[in-house]
Structures are given as structure tokens and as C-alpha cells.
Protein backbone atom coordinates (compact mmCIF):
# COMPACT_ATOMS: atom_id res chain seq x y z
CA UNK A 1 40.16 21.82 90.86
CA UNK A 2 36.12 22.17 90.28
CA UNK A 3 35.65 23.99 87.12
CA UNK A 4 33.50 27.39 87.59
CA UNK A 5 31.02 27.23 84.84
CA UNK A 6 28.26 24.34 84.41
CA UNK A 7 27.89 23.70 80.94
CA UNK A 8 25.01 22.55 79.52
CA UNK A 9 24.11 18.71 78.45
CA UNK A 10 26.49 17.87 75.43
CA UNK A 11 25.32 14.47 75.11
CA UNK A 12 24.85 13.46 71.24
CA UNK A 13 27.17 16.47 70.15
CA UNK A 14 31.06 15.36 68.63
CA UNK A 15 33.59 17.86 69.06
CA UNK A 16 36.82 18.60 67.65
CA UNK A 17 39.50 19.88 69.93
CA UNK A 18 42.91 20.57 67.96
CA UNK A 19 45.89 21.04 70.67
CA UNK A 20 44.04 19.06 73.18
CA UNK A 21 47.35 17.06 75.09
CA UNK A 22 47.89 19.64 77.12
CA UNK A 23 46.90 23.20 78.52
CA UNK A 24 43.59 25.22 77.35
CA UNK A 25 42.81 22.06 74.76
CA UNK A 26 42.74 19.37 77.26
CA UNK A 27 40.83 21.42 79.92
CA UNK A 28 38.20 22.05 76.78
CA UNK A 29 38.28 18.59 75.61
CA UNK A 30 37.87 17.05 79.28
CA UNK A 31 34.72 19.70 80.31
CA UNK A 32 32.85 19.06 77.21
CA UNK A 33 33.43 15.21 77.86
CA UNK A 34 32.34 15.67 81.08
CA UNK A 35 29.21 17.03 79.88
CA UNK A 36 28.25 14.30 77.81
CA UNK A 37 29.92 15.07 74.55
CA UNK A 38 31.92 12.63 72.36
CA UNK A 39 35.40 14.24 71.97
CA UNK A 40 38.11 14.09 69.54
CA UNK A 41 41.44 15.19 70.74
CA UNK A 42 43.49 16.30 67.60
CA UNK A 43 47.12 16.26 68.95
CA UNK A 44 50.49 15.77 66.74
CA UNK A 45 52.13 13.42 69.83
CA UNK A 46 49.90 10.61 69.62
CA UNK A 47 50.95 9.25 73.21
CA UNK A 48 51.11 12.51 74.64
CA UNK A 49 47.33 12.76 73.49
CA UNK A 50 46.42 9.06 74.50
CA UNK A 51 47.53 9.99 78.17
CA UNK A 52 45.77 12.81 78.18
CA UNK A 53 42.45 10.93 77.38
CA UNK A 54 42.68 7.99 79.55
CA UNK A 55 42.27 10.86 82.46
CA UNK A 56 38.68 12.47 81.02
CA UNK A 57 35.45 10.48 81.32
CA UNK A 58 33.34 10.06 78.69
CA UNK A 59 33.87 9.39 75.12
CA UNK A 60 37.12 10.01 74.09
CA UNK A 61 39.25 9.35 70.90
CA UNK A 62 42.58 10.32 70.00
CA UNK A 63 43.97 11.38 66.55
CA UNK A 64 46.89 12.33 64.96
CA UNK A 65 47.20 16.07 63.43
CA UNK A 66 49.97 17.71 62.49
CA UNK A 67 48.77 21.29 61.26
CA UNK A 68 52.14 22.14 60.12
CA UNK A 69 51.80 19.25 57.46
CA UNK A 70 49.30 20.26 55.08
CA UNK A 71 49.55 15.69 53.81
CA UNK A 72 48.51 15.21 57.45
CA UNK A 73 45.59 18.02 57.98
CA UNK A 74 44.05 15.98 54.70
CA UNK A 75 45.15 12.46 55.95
CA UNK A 76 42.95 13.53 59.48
CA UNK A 77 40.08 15.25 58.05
CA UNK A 78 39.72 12.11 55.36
CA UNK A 79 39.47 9.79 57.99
CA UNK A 80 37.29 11.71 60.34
CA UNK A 81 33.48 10.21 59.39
CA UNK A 82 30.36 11.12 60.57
CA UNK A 83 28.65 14.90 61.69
CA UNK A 84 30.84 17.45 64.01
CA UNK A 85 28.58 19.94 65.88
CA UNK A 86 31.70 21.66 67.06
CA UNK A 87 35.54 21.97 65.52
CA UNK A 88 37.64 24.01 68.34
CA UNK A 89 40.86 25.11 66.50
CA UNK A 90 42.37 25.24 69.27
CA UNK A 91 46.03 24.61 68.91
CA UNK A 92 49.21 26.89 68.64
CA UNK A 93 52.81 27.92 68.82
CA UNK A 94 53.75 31.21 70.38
CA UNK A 95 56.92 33.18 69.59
CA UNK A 96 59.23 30.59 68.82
CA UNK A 97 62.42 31.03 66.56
CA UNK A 98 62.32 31.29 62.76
CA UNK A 99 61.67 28.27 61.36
CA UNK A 100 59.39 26.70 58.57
CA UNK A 101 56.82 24.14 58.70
CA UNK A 102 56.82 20.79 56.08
CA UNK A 103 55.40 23.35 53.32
CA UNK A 104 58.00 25.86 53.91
CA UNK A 105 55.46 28.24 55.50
CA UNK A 106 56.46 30.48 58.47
CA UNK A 107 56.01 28.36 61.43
CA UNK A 108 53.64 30.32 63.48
CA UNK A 109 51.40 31.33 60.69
CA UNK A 110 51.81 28.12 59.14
CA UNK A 111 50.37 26.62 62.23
CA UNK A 112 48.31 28.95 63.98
CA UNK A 113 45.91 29.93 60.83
CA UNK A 114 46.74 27.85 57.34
CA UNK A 115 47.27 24.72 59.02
CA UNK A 116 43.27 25.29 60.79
CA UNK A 117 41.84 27.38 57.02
CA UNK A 118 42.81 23.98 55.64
CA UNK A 119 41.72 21.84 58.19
CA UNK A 120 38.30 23.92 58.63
CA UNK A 121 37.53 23.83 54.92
CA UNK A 122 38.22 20.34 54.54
CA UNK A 123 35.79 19.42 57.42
CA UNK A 124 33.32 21.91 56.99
CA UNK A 125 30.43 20.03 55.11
CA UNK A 126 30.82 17.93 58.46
CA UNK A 127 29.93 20.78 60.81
CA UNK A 128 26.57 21.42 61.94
CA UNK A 129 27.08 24.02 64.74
CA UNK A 130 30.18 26.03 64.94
CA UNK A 131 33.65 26.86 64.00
CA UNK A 132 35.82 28.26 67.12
CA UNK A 133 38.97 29.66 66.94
CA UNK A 134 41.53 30.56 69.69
CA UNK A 135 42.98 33.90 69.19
CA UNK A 136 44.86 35.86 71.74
CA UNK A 137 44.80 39.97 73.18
CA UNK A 138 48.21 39.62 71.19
CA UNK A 139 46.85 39.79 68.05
CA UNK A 140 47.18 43.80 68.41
CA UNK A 141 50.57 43.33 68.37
CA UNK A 142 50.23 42.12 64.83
CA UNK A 143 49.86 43.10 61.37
CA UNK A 144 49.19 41.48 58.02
CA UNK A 145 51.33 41.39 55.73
CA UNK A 146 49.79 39.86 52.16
CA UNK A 147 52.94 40.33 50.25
CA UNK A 148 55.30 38.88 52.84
CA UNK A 149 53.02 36.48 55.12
CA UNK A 150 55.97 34.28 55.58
CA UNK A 151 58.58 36.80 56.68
CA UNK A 152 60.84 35.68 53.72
CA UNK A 153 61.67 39.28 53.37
CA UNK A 154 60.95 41.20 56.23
CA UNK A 155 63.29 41.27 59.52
CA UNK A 156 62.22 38.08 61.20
CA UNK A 157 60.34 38.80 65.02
CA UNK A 158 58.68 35.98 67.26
CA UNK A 159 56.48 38.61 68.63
CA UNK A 160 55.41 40.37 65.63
CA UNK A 161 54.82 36.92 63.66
CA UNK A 162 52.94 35.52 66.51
CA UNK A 163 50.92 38.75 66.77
CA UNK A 164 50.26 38.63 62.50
CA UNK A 165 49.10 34.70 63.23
CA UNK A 166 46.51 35.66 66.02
CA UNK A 167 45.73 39.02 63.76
CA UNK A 168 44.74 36.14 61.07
CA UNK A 169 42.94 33.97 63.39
CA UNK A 170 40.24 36.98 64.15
CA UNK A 171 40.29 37.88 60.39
CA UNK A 172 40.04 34.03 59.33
CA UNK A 173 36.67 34.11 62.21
CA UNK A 174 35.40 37.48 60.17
CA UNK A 175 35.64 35.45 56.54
CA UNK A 176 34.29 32.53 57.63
CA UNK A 177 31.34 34.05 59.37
CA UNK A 178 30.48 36.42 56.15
CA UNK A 179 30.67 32.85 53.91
CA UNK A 180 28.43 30.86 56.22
CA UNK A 181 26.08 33.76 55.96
CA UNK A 182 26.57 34.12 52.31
CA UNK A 183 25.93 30.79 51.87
CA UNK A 184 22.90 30.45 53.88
CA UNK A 185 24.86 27.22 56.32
CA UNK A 186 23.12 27.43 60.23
CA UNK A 187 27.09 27.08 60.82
CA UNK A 188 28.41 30.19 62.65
CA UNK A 189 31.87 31.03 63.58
CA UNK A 190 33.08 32.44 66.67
CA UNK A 191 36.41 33.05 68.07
CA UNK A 192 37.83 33.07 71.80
CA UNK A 193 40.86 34.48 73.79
CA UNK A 194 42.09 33.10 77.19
CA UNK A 195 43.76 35.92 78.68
CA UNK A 196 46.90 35.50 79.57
CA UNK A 197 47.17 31.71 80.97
CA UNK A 198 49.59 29.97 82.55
CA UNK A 199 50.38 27.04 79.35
CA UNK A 200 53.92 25.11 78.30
CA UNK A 201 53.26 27.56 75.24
CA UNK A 202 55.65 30.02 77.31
CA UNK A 203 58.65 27.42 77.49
CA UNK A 204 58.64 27.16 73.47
CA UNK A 205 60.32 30.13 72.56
CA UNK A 206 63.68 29.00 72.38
CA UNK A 207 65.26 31.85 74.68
CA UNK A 208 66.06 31.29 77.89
CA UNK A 209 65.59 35.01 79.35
CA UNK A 210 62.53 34.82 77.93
CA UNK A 211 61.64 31.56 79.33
CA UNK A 212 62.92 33.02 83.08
CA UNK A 213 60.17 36.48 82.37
CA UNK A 214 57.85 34.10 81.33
CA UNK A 215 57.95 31.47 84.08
CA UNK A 216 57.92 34.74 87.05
CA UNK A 217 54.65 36.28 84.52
CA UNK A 218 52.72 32.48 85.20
CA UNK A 219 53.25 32.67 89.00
CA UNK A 220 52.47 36.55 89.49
CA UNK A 221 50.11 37.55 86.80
CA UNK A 222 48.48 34.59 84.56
CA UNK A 223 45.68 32.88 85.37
CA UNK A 224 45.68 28.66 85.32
CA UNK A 225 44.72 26.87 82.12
CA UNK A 226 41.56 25.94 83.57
CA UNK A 227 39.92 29.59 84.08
CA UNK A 228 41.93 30.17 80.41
CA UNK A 229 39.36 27.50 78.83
CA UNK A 230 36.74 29.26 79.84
CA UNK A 231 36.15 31.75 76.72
CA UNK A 232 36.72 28.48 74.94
CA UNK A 233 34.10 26.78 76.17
CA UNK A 234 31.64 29.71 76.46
CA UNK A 235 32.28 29.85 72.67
CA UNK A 236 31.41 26.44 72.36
CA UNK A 237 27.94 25.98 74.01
CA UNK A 238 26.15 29.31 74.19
CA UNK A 239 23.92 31.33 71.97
CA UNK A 240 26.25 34.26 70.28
CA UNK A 241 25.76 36.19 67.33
CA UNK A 242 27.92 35.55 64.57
CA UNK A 243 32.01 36.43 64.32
CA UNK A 244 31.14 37.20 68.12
CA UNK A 245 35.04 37.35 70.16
CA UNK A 246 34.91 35.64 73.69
CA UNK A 247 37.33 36.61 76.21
CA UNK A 248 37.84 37.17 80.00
CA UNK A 249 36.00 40.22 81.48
CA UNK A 250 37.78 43.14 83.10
CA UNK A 251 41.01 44.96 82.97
CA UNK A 252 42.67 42.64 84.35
CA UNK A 253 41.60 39.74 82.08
CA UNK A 254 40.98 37.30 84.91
CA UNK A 255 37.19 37.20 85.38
CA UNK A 256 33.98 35.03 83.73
CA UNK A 257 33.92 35.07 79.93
CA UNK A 258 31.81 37.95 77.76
CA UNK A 259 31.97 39.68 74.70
CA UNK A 260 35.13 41.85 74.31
CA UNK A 261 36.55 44.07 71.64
CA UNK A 262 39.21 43.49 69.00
CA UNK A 263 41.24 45.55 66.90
CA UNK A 264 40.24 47.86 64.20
CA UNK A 265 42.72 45.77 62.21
CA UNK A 266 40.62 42.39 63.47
CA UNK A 267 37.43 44.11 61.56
CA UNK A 268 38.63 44.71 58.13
CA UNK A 269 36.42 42.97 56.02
CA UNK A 270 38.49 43.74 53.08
CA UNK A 271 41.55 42.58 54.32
CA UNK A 272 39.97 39.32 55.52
CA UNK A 273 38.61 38.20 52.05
CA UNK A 274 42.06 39.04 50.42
CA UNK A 275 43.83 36.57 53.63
CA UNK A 276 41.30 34.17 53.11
CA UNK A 277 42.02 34.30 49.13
CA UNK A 278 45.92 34.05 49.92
CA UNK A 279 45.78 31.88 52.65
CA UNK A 280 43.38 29.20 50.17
CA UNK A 281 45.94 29.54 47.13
CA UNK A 282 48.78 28.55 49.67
CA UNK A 283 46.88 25.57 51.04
CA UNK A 284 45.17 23.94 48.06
CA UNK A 285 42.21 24.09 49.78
CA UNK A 286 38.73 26.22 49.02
CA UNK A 287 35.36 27.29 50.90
CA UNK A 288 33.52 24.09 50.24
CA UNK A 289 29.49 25.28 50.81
């Protein structure tokens, strides 16, 4: 398939794609290559990842990361050398059963936002451009919960968590744009949606009557990981304002990327300095600029 949007010359510009062996993260990692950037894929199956590159032209690298290990988001951003003009925290996990990464967080929100706070702090000095972060419509569905982020007390969901994790991704976006600005960095941060695209993220949540709605939803309604990218990449190349939310345009969430709306929870600027707060206690990590 041709890819709808040309992008424009990437050549001297690194990139950081987390999540990029398979779905939305390989189609950004391989467009980007394909306009002339050089491209890390961050992936946590090194040979799944290595596969995945030996199919994109251009320059292409493969590292491990593993952002529900906290010893290897440091062990990958120490080794990573040199300027990034773009870090795409792009990976995820959607609705899957309870269960707790290596540092005993709450999977999803484990993954989804501490696991990229810590990476993007450690690797910020590094950045010269942008920060973007893949959020999802779902995060409406979602609330934060400061007291309880890790549903150790609260009636576990895979919905609700997943919604709280792509609440925090939005709120993470907010923080990190006010800090930037604070600290007078030319680094702005932006964050994307895909709509809903057809990914292997809906065969991960460990029920199979799920998996069946899920499978019928990617035939009839979702659109393919390629046109999902697109807010991705938009994000990544054009000229936005700060803490600016990409997504498809339209009701129906299916056509060319543009600004969209969030949630009145996504815009708290309160709440999003106390998460960020939390969220760098838990990780041992701290705004480095």
C-alpha cells in the first residue's frame, strides 16, 4: 500500500520510535526512514524488531526496551549517544488482565506512561525537536486516580485502567509542554491518537469474547495501521503549537490528521503537575532541563 501523506525530507534527523515491531510503530518508523531519517526502533523482542527493520530502507537500528523494566528504560537510554530530533513514545498495552510489571506497577500504566516519563526524562537533554506521545479517544474512558494509580485497592478493570493510562499520556504531554516552556528548551511536546486501528493490540486482552468483538470491530469499523500512523507522523514533522493533540478528522475518525479535542480531564493543569510529581517519585527519575 502507498502511504497518503508525503512527508517532508528527514534526512540528518534521528528518531526514536518505541513499539516499532509491529502495527502504528513500524508504519512510523518505516515512513520516516523512507524520508531520509535515521531510525531507532525501540522494541522489547529484539528479533521481532530486527525483522521488522530488514524490510524499511534507510537507516535503521534496532534496540532493546523493555518499558515495563524501569533497569532496562536506563540500560537503553545510557547507551543511546548522540542528538534525537524526535522520541515517538509510541508503544502500548491495551486492556489486558491484571498484572504487574518488574517494579510491581500496574501493567498498563506501568507501561503506557511511567515506563515513557522515565524513558523521556532520561533522554531529554538528547532531544532537540519534539517529544510525541500516542494517546488514544479512550482516554475519556479514564480517570486518575493519585492515591490508587496502581489499582492495588480499587476493583481491578482493563478498560478503566487502560482509559487512566491514555488519560496520563495527554496529562504527561500537558506537563511536559508547560516544563519545556518553563525552562526556555526549543523542545515542544505533542501528542497523537490513531483512531481506532486495526493493531495485534486487540488480541492482548486475554479474553476470548473479547478477542471475537474485537477481530469483527477490525474488519467492519477500524481503519489499517497505516492510515492509524498518520496522526503519528503529522505529529512528528509539522509545525504545531505546543501540547497540540493530533488525531483523525471527522466523526467517524477515519479521515487526514488535524487538531482535535480532548477531555476536560486531559486539560487539568493541576492534576498534571501532581501525576508528573507522583509518576517521578515512582520512577527515580526527574525533569532534567
Amino acid at each position: 500500500m502507498t502511504f497518503k501523506d508525503a512527508l517532508p525530507d528527514q534526512t540528518g534527523r534521528t528518531v526514536v520510535v518505541t513499539g516499532a515491531s509491529s502495527g502504528i510503530g513500524a508504519v512510523t518508523a518505516r515512513e520516516l526512514a523512507r524520508a531520509g531519517a535515521r531510525v531507532v526502533l525501540a522494541v522489547r523482542d529484539l528479533a521481532k524488531g530486527e525483522r521488522v527493520a530488514r524490510t524499511i530502507p534507510g537507516a535503521v537500528e534496532t534496540r532493546r526496551l523493555d518499558l515495563a523494566d524501569l533497569g532496562s528504560v536506563a540500560m537503553f537510554a545510557d547507551a543511546l549517544d548522540g542528538p534525537i530530533d524526535v522520541l515517538v513514545n509510541n508503544a502500548g498495552v491495551m486492556a489486558v488482565p491484571r498484572s504487574r510489571t518488574t517494579d510491581g506497577f500496574e501493567t498498563q500504566i506501568g507501561t503506557n506512561h511511567l515506563g515513557h516519563l522515565a524513558l523521556t526524562n532520561r533522554l531529554l537533554p538528547q532531544v532537540t525537536d519534539r517529544v510525541v506521545t500516542v494517546s488514544s479517544g479512550a482516554h475519556r474512558l479514564g480517570s486518575i486516580d493519585l492515591d490508587d494509580l496502581s489499582w492495588e485497592r480499587r476493583a481491578y478493570s482493563p478498560w478503566k485502567a487502560y482509559g487512566q493510562s491514555k488519560l496520563a499520556n495527554l496529562l504527561f504531554t500537558l506537563e511536559l509542554e508547560n516544563r519545556l516552556r518553563a525552562s526556555g528548551s526549543a523542545v515542544r511536546a505533542f501528542a497523537a491518537h490513531p483512531g481506532y486501528a486495526a493493531t495485534n493490540l486487540q488480541s492482548q486482552t486475554g479474553n476470548r469474547l473479547q478477542h471475537a468483538a474485537l477481530a469483527l470491530a477490525n474488519k467492519v469499523v477500524a481503519v489499517s495501521d497505516e492510515d492509524g500512523a498518520r496522526p503519528t507522523l503529522f505529529a512528528a514533522v509539522r509545525d504545531l503549537p505546543g501540547a497540540s493533540y493530533v488525531g483523525p478528522d471527522g466523526v467517524a475518525q477515519t479521515g487526514p490528521p488535524t487538531l482535535v479535542g480532548r477531555s476536560s480531564a486531559a486539560s487539568d493543569p493541576d492534576v498534571a503537575t501532581a501525576l508528573w510529581t507522583l509518576s517521578e517519585e515512582l520512577t527515580g527519575t526527574s525533569y532534567p532541563l
